[in-house]
PDB file of N, CA and C in Angstrom:
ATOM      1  N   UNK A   1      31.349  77.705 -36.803  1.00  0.00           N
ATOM      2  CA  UNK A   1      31.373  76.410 -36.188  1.00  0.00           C
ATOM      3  C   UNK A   1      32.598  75.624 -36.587  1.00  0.00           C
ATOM      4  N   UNK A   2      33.861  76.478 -36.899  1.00  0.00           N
ATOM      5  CA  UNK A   2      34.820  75.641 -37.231  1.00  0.00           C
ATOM      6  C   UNK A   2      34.971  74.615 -38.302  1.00  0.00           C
ATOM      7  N   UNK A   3      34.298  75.255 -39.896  1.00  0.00           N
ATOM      8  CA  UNK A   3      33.989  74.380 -41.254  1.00  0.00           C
ATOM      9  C   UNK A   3      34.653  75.081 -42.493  1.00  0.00           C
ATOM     10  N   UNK A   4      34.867  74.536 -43.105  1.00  0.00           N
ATOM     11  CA  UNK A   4      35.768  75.265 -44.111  1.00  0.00           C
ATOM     12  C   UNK A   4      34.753  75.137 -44.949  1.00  0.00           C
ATOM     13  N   UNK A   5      34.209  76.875 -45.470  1.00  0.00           N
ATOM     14  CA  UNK A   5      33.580  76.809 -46.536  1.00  0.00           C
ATOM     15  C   UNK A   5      33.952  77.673 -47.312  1.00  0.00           C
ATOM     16  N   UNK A   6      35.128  77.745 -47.162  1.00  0.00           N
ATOM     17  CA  UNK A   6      35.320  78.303 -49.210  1.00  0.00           C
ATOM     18  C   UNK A   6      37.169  78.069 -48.726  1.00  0.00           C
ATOM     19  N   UNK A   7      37.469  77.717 -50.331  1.00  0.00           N
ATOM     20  CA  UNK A   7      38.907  77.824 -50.794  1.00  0.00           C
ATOM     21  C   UNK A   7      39.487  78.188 -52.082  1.00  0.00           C
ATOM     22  N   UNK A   8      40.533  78.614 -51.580  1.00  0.00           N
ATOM     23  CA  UNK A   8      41.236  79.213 -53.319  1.00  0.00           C
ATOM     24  C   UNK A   8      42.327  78.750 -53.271  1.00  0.00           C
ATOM     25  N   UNK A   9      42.589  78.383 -54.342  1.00  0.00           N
ATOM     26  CA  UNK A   9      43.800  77.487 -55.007  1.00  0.00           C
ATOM     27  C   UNK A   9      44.871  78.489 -55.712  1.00  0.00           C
ATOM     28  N   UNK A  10      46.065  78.861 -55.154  1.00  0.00           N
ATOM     29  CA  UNK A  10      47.280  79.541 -55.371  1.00  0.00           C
ATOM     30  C   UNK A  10      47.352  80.806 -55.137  1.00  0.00           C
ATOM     31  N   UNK A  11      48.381  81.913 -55.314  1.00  0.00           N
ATOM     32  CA  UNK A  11      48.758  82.811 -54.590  1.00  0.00           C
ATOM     33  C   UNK A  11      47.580  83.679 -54.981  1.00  0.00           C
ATOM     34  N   UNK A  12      46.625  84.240 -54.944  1.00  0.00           N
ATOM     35  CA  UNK A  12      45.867  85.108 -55.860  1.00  0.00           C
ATOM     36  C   UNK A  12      45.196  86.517 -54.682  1.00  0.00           C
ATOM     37  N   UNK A  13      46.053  87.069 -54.054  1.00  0.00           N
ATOM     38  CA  UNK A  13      45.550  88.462 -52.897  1.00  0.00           C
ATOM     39  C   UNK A  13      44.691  88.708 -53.096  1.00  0.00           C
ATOM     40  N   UNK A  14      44.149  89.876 -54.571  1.00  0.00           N
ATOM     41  CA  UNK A  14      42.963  90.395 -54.622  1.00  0.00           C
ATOM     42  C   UNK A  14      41.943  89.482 -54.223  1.00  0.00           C
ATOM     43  N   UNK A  15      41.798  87.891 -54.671  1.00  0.00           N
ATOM     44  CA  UNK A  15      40.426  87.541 -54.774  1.00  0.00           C
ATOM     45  C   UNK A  15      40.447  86.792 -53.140  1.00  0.00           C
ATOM     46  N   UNK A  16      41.710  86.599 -52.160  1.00  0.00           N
ATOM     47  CA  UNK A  16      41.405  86.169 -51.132  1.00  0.00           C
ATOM     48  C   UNK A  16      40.709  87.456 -50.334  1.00  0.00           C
ATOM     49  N   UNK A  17      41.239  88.955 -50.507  1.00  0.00           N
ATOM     50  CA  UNK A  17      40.664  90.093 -49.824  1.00  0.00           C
ATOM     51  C   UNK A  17      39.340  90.606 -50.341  1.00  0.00           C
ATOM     52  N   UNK A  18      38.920  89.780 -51.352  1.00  0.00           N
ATOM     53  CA  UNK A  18      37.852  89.739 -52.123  1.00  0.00           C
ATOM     54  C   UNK A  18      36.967  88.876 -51.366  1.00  0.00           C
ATOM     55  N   UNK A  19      37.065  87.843 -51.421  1.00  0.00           N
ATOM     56  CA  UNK A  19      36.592  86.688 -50.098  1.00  0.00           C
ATOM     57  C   UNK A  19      36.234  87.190 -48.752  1.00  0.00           C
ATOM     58  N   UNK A  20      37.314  87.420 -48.572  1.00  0.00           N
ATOM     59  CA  UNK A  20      37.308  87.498 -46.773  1.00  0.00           C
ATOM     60  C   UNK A  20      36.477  88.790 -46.729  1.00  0.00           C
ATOM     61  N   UNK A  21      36.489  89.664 -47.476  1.00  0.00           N
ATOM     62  CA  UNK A  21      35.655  90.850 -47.310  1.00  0.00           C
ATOM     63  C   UNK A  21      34.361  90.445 -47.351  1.00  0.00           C
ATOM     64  N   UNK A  22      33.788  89.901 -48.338  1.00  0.00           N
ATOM     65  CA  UNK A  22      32.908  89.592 -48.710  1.00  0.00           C
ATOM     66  C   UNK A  22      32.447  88.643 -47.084  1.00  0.00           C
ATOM     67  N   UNK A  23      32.740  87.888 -46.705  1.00  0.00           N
ATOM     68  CA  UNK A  23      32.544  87.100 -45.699  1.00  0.00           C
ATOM     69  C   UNK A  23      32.072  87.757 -44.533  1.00  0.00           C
ATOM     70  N   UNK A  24      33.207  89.166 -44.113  1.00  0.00           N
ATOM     71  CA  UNK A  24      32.890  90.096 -43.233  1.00  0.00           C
ATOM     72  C   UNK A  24      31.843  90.617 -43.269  1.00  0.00           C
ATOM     73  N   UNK A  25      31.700  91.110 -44.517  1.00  0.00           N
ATOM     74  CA  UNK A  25      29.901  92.112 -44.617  1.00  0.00           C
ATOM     75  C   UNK A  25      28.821  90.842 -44.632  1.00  0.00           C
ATOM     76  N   UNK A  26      29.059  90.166 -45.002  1.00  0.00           N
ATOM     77  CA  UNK A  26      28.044  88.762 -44.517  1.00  0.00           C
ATOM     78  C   UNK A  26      27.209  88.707 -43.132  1.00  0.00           C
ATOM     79  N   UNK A  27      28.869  88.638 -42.540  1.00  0.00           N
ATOM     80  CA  UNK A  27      28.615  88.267 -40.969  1.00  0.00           C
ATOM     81  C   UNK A  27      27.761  89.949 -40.157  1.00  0.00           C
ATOM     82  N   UNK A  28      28.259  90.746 -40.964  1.00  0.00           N
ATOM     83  CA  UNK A  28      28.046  92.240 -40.300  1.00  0.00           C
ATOM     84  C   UNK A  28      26.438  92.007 -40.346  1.00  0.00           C
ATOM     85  N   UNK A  29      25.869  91.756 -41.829  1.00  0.00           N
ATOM     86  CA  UNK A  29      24.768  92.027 -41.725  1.00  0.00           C
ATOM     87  C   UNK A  29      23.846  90.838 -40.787  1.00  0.00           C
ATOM     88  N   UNK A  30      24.102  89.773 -40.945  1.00  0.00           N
ATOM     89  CA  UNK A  30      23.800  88.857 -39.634  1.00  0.00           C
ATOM     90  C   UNK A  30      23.476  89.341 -38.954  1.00  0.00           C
ATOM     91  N   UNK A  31      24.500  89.961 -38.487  1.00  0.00           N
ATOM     92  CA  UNK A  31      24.698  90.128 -36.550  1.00  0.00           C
ATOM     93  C   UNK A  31      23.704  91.441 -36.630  1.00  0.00           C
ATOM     94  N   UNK A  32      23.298  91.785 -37.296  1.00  0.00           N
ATOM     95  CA  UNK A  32      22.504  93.602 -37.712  1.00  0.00           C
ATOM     96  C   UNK A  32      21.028  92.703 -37.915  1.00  0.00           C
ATOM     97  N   UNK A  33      21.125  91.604 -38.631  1.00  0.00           N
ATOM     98  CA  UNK A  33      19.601  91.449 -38.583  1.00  0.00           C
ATOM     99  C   UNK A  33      19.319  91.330 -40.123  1.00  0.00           C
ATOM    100  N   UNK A  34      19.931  91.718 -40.918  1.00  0.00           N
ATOM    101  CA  UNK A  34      19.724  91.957 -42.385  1.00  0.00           C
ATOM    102  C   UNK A  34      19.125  90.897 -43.146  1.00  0.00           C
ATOM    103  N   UNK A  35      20.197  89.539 -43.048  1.00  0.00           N
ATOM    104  CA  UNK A  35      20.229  88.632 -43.373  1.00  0.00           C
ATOM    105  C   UNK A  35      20.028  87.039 -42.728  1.00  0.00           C
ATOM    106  N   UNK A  36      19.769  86.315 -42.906  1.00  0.00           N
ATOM    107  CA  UNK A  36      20.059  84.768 -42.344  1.00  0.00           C
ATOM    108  C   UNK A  36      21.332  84.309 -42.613  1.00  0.00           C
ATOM    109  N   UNK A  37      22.396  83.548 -41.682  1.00  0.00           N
ATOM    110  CA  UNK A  37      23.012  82.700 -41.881  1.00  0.00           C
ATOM    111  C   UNK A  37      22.853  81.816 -42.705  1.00  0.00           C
ATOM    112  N   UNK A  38      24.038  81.768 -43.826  1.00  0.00           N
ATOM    113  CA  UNK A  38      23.499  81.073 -45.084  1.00  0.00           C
ATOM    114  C   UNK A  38      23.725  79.557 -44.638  1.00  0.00           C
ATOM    115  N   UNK A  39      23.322  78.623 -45.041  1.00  0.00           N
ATOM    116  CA  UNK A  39      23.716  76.979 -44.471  1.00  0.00           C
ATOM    117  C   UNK A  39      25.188  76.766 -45.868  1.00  0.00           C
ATOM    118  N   UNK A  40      26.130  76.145 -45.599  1.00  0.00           N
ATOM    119  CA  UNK A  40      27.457  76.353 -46.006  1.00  0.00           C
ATOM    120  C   UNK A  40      27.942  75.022 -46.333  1.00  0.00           C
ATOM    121  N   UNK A  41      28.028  74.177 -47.402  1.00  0.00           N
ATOM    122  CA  UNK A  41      28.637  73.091 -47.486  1.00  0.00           C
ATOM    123  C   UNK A  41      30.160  72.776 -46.878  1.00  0.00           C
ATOM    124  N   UNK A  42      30.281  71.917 -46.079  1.00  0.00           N
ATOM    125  CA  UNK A  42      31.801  72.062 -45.603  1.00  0.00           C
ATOM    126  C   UNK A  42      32.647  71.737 -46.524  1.00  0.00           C
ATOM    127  N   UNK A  43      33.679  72.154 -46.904  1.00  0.00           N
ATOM    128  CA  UNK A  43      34.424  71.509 -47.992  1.00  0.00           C
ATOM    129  C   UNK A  43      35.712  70.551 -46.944  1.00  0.00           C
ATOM    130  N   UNK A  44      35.857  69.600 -47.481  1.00  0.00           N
ATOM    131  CA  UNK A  44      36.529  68.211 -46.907  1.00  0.00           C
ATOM    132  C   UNK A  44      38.042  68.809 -47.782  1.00  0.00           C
ATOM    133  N   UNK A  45      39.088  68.668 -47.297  1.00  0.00           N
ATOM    134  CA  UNK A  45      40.100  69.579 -47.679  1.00  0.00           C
ATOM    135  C   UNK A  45      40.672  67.557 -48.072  1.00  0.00           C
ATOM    136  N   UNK A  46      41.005  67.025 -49.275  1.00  0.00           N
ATOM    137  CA  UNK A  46      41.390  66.206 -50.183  1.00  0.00           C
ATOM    138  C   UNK A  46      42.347  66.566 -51.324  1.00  0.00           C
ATOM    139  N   UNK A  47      43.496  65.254 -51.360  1.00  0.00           N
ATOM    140  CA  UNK A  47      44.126  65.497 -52.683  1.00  0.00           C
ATOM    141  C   UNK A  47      43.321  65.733 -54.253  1.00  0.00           C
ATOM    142  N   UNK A  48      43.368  67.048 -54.943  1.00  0.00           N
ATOM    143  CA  UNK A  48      42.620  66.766 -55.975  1.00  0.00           C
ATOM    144  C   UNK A  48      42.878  66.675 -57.116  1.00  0.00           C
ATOM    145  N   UNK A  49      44.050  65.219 -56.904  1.00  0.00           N
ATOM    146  CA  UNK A  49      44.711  64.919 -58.410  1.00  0.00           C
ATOM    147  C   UNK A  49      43.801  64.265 -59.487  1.00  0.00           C
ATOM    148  N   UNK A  50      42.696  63.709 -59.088  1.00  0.00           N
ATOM    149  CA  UNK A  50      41.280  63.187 -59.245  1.00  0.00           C
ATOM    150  C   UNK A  50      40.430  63.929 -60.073  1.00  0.00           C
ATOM    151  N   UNK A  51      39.989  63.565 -61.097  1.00  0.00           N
ATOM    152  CA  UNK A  51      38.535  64.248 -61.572  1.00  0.00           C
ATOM    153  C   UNK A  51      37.949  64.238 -61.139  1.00  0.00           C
ATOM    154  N   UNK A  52      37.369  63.157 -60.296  1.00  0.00           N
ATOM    155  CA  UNK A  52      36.638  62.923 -59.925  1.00  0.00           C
ATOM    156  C   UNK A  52      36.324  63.935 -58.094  1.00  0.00           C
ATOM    157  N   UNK A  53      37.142  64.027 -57.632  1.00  0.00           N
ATOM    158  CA  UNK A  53      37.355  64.907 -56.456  1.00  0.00           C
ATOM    159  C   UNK A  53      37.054  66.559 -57.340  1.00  0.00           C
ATOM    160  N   UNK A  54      37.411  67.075 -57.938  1.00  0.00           N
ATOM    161  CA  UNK A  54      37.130  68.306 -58.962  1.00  0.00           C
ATOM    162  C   UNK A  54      36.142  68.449 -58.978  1.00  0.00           C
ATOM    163  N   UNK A  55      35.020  67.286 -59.600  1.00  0.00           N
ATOM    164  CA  UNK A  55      33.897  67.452 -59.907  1.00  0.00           C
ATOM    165  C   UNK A  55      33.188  68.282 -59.100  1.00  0.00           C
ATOM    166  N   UNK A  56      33.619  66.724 -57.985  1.00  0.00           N
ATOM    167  CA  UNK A  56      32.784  66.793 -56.202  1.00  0.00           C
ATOM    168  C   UNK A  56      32.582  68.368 -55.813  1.00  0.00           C
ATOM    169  N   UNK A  57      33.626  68.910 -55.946  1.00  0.00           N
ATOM    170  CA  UNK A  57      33.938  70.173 -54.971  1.00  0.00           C
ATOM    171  C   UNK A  57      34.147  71.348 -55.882  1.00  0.00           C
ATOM    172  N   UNK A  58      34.498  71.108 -57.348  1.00  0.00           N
ATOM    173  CA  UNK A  58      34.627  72.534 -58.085  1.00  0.00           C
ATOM    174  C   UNK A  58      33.669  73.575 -58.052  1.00  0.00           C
ATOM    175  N   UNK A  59      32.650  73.613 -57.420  1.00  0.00           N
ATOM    176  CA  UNK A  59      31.883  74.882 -57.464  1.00  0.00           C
ATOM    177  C   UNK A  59      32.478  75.447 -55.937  1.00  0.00           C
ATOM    178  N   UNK A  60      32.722  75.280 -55.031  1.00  0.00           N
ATOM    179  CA  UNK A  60      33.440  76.053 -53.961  1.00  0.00           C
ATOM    180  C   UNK A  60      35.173  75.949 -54.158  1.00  0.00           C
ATOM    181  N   UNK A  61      35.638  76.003 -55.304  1.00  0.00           N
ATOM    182  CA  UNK A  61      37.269  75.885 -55.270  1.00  0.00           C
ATOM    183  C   UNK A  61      37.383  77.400 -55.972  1.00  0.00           C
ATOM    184  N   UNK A  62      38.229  79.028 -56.006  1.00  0.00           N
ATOM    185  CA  UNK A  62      38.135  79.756 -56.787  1.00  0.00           C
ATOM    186  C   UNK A  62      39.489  79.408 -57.247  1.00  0.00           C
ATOM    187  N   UNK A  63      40.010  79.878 -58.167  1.00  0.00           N
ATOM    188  CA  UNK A  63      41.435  80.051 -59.022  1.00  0.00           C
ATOM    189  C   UNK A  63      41.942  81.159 -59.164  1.00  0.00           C
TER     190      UNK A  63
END
């Protein structure tokens, strides 16, 4: 539905092909029946020079 739910912060390949894979077999099993569509917090894409913004959102930010 056009929501950003997950992000990673700097150059890091393995764990974006780590991600996106992970995302794919998600959707595979969906569409197969396996699983439910998980409900997905949108993450609001913000400067996060802030602690307070960190807080908000550090459990969907990877490094």
């Amino acid at each position: 539905n056009g929501k950003i739910i997950a992000k990673i912060e700097g150059a890091n390949a393995p764990l974006i092909n780590r991600k996106v894979t992970n995302f794919i077999n998600e959707e595979r099993k969906i569409i197969a029946g396996e699983m439910e569509r998980p409900e997905y917090n949108e993450i609001l894409l913000m400067d996060l020079d802030s602690e307070e913004n960190e807080e908000a959102h550090g459990d969907n930010v990877d490094k």
